[in-house]
C-alpha atoms as a PDB file:
ATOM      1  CA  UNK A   1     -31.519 149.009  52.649  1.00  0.00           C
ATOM      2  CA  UNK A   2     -29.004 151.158  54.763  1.00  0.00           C
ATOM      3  CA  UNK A   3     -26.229 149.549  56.988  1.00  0.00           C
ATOM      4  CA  UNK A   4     -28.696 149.078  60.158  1.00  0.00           C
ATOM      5  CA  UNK A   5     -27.370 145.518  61.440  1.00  0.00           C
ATOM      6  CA  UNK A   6     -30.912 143.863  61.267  1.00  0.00           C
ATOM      7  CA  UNK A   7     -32.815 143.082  58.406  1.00  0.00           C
ATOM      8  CA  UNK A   8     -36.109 141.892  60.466  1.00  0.00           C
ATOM      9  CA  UNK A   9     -37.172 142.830  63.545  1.00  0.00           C
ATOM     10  CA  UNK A  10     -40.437 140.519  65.356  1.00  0.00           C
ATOM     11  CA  UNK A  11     -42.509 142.079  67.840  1.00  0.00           C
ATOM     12  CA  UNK A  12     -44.522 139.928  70.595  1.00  0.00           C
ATOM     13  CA  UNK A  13     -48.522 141.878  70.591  1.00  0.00           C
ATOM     14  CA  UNK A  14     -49.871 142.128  73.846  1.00  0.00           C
ATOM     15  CA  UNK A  15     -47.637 144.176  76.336  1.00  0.00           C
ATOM     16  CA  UNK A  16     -44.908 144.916  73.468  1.00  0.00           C
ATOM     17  CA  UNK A  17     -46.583 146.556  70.491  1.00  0.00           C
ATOM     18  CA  UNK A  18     -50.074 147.057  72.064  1.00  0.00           C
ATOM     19  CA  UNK A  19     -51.548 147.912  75.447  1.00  0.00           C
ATOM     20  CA  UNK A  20     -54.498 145.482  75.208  1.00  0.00           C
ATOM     21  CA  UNK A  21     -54.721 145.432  78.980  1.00  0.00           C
ATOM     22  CA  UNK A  22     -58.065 147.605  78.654  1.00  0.00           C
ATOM     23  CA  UNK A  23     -60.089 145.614  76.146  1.00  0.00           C
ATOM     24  CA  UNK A  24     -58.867 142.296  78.176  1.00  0.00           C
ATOM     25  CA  UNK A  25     -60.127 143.934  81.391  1.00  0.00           C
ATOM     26  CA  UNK A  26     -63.108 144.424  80.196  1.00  0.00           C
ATOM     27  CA  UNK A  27     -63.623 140.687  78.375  1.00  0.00           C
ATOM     28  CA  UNK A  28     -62.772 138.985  81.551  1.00  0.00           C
ATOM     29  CA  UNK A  29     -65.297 141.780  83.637  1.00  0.00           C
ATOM     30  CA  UNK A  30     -67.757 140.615  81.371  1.00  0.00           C
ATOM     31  CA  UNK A  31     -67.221 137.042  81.953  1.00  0.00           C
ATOM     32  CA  UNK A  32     -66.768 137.205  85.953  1.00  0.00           C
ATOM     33  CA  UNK A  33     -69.952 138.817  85.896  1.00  0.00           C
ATOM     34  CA  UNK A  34     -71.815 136.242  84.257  1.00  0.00           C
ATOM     35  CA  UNK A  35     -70.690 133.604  86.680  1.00  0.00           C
ATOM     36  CA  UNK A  36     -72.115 136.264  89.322  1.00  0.00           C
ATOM     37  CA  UNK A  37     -68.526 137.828  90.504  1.00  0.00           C
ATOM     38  CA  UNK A  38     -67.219 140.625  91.126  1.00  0.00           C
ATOM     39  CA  UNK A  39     -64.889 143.198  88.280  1.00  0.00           C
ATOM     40  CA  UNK A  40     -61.349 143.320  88.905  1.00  0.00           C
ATOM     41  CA  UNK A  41     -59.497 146.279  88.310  1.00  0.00           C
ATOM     42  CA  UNK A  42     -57.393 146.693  85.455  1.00  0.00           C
ATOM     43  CA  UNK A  43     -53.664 146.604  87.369  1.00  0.00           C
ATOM     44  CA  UNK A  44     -54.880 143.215  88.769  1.00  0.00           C
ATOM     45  CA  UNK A  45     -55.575 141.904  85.599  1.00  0.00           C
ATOM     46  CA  UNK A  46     -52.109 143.170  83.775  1.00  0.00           C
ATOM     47  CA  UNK A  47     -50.423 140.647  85.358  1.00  0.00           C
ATOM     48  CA  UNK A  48     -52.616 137.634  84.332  1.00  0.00           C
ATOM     49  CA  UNK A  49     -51.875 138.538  80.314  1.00  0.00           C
ATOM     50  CA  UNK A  50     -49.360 137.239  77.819  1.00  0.00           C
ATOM     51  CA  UNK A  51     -49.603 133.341  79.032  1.00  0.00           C
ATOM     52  CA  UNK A  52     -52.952 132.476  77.058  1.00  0.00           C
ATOM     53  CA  UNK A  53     -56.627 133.021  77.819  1.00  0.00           C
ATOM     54  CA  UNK A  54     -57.300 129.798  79.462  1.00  0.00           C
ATOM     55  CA  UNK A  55     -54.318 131.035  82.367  1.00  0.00           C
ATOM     56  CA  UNK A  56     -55.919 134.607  81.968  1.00  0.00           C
ATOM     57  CA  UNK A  57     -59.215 133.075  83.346  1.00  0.00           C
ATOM     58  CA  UNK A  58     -58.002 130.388  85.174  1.00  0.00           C
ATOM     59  CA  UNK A  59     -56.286 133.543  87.577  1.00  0.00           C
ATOM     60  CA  UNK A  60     -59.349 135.572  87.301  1.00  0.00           C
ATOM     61  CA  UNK A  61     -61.777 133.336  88.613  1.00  0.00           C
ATOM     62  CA  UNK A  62     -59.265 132.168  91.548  1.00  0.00           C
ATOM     63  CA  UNK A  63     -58.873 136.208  92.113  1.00  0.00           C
ATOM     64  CA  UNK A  64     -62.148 136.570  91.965  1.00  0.00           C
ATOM     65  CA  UNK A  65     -63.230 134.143  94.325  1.00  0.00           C
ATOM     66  CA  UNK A  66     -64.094 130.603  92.315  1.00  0.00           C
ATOM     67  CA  UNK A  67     -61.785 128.064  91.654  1.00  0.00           C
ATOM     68  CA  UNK A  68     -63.552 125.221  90.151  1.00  0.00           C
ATOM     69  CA  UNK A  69     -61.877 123.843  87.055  1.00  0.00           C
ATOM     70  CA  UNK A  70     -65.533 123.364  85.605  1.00  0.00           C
ATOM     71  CA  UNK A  71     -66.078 127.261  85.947  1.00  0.00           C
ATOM     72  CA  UNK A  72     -63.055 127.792  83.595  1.00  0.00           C
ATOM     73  CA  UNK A  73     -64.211 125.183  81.046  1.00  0.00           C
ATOM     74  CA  UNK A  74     -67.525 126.680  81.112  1.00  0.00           C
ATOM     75  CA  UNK A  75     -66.591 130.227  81.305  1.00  0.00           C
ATOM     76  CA  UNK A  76     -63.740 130.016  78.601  1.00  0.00           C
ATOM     77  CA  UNK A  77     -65.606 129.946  75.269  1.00  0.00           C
ATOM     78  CA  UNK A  78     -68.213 132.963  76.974  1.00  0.00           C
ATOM     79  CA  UNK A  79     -64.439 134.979  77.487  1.00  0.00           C
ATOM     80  CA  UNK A  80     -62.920 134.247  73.784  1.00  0.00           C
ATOM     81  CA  UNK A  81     -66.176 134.790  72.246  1.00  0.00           C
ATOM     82  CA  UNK A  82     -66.579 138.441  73.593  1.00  0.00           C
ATOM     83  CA  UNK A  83     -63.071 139.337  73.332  1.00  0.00           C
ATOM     84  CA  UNK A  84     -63.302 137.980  69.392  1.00  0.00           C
ATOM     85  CA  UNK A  85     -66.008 140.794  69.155  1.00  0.00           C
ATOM     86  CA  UNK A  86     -64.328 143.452  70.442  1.00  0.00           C
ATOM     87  CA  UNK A  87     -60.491 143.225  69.239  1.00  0.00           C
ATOM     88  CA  UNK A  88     -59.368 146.455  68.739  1.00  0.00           C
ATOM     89  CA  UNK A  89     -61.752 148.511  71.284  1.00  0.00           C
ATOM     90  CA  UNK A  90     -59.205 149.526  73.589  1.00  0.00           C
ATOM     91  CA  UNK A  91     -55.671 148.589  72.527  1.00  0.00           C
ATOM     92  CA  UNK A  92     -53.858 151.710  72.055  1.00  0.00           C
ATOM     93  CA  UNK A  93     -49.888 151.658  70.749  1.00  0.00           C
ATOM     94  CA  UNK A  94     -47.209 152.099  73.407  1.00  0.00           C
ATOM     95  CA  UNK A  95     -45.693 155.582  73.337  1.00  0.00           C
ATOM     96  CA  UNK A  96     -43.205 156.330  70.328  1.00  0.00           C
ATOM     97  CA  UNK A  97     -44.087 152.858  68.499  1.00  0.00           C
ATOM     98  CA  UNK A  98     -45.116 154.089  65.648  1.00  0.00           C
ATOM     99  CA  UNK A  99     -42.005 156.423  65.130  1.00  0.00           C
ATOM    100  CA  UNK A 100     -40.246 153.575  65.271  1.00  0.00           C
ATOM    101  CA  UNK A 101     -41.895 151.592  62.676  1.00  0.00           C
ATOM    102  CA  UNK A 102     -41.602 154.390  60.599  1.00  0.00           C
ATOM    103  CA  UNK A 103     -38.075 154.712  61.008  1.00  0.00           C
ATOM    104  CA  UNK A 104     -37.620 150.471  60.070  1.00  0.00           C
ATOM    105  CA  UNK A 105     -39.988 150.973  57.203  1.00  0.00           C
ATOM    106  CA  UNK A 106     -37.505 153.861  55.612  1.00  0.00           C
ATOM    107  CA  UNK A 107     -34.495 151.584  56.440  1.00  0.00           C
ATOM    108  CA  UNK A 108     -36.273 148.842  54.694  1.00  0.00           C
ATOM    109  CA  UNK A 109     -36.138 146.995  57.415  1.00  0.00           C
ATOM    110  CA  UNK A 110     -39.124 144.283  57.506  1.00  0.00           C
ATOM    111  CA  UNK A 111     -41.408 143.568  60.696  1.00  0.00           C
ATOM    112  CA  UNK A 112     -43.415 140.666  62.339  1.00  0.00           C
ATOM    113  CA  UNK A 113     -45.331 139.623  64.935  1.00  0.00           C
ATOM    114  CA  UNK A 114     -44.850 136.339  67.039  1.00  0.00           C
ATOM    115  CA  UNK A 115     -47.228 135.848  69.740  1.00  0.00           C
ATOM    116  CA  UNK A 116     -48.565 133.336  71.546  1.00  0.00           C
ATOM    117  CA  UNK A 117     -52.188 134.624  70.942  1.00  0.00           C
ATOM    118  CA  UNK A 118     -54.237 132.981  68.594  1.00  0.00           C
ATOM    119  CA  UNK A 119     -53.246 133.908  64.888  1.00  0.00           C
ATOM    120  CA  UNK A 120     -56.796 135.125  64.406  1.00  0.00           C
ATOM    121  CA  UNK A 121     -57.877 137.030  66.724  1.00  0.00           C
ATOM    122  CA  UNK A 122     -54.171 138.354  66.494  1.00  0.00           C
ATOM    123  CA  UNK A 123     -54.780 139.306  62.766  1.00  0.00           C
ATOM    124  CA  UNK A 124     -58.401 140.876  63.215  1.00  0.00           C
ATOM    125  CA  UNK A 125     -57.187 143.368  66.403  1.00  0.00           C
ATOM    126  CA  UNK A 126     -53.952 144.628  63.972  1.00  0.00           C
ATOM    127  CA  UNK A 127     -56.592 145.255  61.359  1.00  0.00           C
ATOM    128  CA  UNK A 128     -58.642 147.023  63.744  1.00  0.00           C
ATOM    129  CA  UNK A 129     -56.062 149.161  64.667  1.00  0.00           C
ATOM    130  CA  UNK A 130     -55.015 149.997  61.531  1.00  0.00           C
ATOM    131  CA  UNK A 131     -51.243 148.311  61.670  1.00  0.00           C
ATOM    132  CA  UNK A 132     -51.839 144.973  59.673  1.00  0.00           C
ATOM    133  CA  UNK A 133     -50.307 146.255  56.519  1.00  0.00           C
ATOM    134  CA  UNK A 134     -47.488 147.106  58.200  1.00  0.00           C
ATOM    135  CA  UNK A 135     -45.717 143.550  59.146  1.00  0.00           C
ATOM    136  CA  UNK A 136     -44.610 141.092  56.775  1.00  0.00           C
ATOM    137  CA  UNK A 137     -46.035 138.188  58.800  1.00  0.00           C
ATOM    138  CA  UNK A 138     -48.208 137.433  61.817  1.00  0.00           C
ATOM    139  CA  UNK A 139     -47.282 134.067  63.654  1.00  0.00           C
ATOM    140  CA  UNK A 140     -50.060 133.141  66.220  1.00  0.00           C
ATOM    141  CA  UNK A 141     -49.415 130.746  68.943  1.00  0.00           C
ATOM    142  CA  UNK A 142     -51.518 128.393  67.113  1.00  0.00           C
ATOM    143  CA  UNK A 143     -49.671 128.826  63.604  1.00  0.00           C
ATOM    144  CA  UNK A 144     -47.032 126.387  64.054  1.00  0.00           C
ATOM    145  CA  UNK A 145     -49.261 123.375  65.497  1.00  0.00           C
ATOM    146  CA  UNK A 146     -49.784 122.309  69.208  1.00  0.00           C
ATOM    147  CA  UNK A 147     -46.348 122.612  71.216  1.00  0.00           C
ATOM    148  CA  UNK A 148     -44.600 124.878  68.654  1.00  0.00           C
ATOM    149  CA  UNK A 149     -45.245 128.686  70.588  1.00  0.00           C
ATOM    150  CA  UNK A 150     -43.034 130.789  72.271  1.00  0.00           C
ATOM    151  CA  UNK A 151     -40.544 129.917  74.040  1.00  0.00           C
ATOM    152  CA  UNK A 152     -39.791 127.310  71.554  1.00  0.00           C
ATOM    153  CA  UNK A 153     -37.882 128.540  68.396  1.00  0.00           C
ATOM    154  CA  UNK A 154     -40.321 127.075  65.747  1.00  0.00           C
ATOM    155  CA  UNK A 155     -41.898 130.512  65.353  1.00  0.00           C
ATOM    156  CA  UNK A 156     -39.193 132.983  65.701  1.00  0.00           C
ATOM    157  CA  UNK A 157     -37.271 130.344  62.568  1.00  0.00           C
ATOM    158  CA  UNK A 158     -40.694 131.057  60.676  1.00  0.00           C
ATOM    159  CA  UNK A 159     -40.616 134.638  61.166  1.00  0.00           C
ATOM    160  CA  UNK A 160     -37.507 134.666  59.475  1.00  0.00           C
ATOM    161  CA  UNK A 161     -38.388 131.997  56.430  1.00  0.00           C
ATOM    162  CA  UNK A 162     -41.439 134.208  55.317  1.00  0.00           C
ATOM    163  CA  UNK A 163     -39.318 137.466  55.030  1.00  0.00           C
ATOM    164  CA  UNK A 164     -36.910 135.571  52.796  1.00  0.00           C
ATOM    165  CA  UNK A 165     -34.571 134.811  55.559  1.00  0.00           C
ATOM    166  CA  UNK A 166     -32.685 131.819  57.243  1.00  0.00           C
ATOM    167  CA  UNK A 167     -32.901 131.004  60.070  1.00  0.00           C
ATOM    168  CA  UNK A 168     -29.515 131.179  61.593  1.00  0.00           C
ATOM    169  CA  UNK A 169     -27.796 133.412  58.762  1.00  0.00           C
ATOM    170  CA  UNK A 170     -30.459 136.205  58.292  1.00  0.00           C
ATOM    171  CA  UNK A 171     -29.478 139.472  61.132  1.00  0.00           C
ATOM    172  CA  UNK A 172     -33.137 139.450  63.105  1.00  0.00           C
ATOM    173  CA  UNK A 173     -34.129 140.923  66.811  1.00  0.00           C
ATOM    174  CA  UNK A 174     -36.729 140.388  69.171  1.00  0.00           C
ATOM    175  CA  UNK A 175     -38.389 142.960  71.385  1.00  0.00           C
ATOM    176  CA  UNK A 176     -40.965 141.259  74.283  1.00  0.00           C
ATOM    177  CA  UNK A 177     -42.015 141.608  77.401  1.00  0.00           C
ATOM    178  CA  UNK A 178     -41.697 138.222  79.033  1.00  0.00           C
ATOM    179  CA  UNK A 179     -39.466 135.285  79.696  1.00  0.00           C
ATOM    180  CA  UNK A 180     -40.770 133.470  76.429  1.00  0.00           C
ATOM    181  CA  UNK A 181     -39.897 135.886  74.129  1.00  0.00           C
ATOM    182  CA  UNK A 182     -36.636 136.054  75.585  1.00  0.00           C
ATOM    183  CA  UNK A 183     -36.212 132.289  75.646  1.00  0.00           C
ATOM    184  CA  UNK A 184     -37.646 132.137  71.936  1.00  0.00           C
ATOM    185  CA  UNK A 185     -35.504 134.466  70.638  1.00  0.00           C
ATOM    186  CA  UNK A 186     -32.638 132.931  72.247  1.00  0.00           C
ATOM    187  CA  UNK A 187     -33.353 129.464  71.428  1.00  0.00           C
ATOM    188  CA  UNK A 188     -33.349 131.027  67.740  1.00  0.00           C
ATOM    189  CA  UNK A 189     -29.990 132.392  68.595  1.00  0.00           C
ATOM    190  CA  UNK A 190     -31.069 136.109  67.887  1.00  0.00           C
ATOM    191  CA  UNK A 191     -31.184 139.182  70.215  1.00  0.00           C
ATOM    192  CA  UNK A 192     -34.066 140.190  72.235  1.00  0.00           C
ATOM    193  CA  UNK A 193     -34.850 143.093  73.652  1.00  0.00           C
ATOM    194  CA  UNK A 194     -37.099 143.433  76.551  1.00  0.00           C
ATOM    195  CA  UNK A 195     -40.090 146.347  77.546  1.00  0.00           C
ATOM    196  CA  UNK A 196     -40.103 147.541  81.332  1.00  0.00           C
ATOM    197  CA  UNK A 197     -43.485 148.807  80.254  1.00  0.00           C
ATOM    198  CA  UNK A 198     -45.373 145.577  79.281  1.00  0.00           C
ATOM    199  CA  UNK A 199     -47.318 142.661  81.156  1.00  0.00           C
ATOM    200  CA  UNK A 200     -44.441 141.978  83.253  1.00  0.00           C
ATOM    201  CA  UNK A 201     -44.261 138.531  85.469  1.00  0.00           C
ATOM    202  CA  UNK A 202     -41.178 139.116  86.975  1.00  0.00           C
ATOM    203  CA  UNK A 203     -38.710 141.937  87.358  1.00  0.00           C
ATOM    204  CA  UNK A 204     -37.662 143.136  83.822  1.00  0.00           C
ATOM    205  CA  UNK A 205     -34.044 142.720  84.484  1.00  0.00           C
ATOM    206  CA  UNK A 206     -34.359 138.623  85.449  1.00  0.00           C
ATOM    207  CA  UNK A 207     -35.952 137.875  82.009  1.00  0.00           C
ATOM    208  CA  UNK A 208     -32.089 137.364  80.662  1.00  0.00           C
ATOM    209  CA  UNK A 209     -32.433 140.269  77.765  1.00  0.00           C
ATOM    210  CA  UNK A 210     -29.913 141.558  75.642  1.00  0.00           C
ATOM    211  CA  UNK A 211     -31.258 144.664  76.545  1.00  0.00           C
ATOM    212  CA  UNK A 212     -34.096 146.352  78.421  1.00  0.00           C
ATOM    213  CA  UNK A 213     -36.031 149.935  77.191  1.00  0.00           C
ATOM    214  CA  UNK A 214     -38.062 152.227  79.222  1.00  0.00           C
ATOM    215  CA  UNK A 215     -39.721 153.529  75.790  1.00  0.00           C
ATOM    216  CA  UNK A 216     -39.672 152.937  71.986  1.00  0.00           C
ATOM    217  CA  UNK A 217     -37.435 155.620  71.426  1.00  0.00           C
ATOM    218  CA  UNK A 218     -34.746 154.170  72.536  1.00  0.00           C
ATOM    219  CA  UNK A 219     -35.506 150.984  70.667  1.00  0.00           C
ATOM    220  CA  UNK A 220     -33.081 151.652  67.700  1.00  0.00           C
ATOM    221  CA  UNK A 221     -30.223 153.045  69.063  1.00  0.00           C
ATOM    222  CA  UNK A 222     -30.048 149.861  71.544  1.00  0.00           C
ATOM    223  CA  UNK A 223     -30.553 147.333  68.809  1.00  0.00           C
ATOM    224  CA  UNK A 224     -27.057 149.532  67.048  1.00  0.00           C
ATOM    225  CA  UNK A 225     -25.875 149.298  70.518  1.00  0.00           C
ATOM    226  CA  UNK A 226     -26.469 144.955  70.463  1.00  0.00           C
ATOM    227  CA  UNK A 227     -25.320 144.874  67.269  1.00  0.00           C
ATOM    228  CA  UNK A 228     -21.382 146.424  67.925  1.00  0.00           C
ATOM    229  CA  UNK A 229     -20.763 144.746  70.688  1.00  0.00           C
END
């Protein structure tokens, strides 16, 4: 271990570590098509990610021109169930990611992901991509029980248990893209660190960040930067 100030760092998945906007576009496609509407383009989707599926649909079908809540019930399992089979078909790494990583993993420096996905389908779409080995833990927004996701603190405080940590006493940072992981991470009482690149909601500078980077290189020198002041 060197003298970096953090001894875990959690990611959020969709937005942060991965671009999953084109597999998602591509799920919902499928799913406006079989209730006889028409695509959306991928930049109209973006926006709909990173509050759940169910809000994810519930957007695209209003977008898309059918608002009936009995569309979304019915259309729901037909939008998981594709997406389940094809995690990991278009979810490329943001730029200079996995430089990063590589520089944690010589530091010794362990990493996790906390996201309000579902814990399996976030596990299967790191293995697909090839990055499961490389975090300690994966914390779905169905791992701590109904009420317990982001932007509560439950799962940022288990993060930090399964490394070895406490919660509290153990140095950790957050990096996210939206107002949850921010709120998470603060209701943990640990940094966060927020993407202008991911599946924004608002402007990147109202989520209340410690700190806000343009790309991954800069990731490191801004958590130093947290850390000394």
């Amino acid at each position: 271990m060197t003298d970096f100030p953090y001894q875990i760092i959690g990611f959020d998945l969709d937005g942060t570590l991965l671009d999953t906007s084109p597999e998602l576009t591509v799920s919902v496609n499928h799913t406006l098509g079989l209730a006889g509407l028409p695509p959306l383009t991928q930049e109209e989707i973006k926006p709909m990610v990173g509050l759940g599926a169910k809000h994810m649909l519930q957007v695209g079908l209003e977008r898309a021109g059918n608002s009936d809540p009995e569309a979304l019930r019915e259309y729901l399992p037909i939008l998981l169930d594709h997406y389940g089979e094809n995690l990991g078909s278009g979810s490329p790494p943001y730029p200079g990611l996995l430089d990063a990583m590589a520089r944690f993993d010589a530091m010794g420096v362990k990493m996790t992901i906390v996201t309000n996905k579902y814990e399996r389908f976030a596990v299967k779409l790191l293995t697909e991509v090839g990055l499961i080995d490389r975090f300690a833990c994966v914390i779905g927004g169905d791992t701590m029980g109904k009420g317990k996701s982001k932007p509560d603190r439950a799962p940022i405080d288990e993060m930090i248990r399964r490394c070895g940590g406490e919660p509290g006493a153990t140095p950790a940072a957050f990096i996210g893209d939206s107002i949850y992981d921010v709120m998470a991470a603060h209701n943990a009482g640990i940094p966060c660190v927020a993407v202008s690149f991911g599946f924004l909601h608002q402007p990147v500078d109202e989520l209340g960040a410690d700190a806000i980077i343009d790309h991954y290189d800069e990731f490191i020198p801004t958590l130093e930067r947290i850390a000394a002041q």
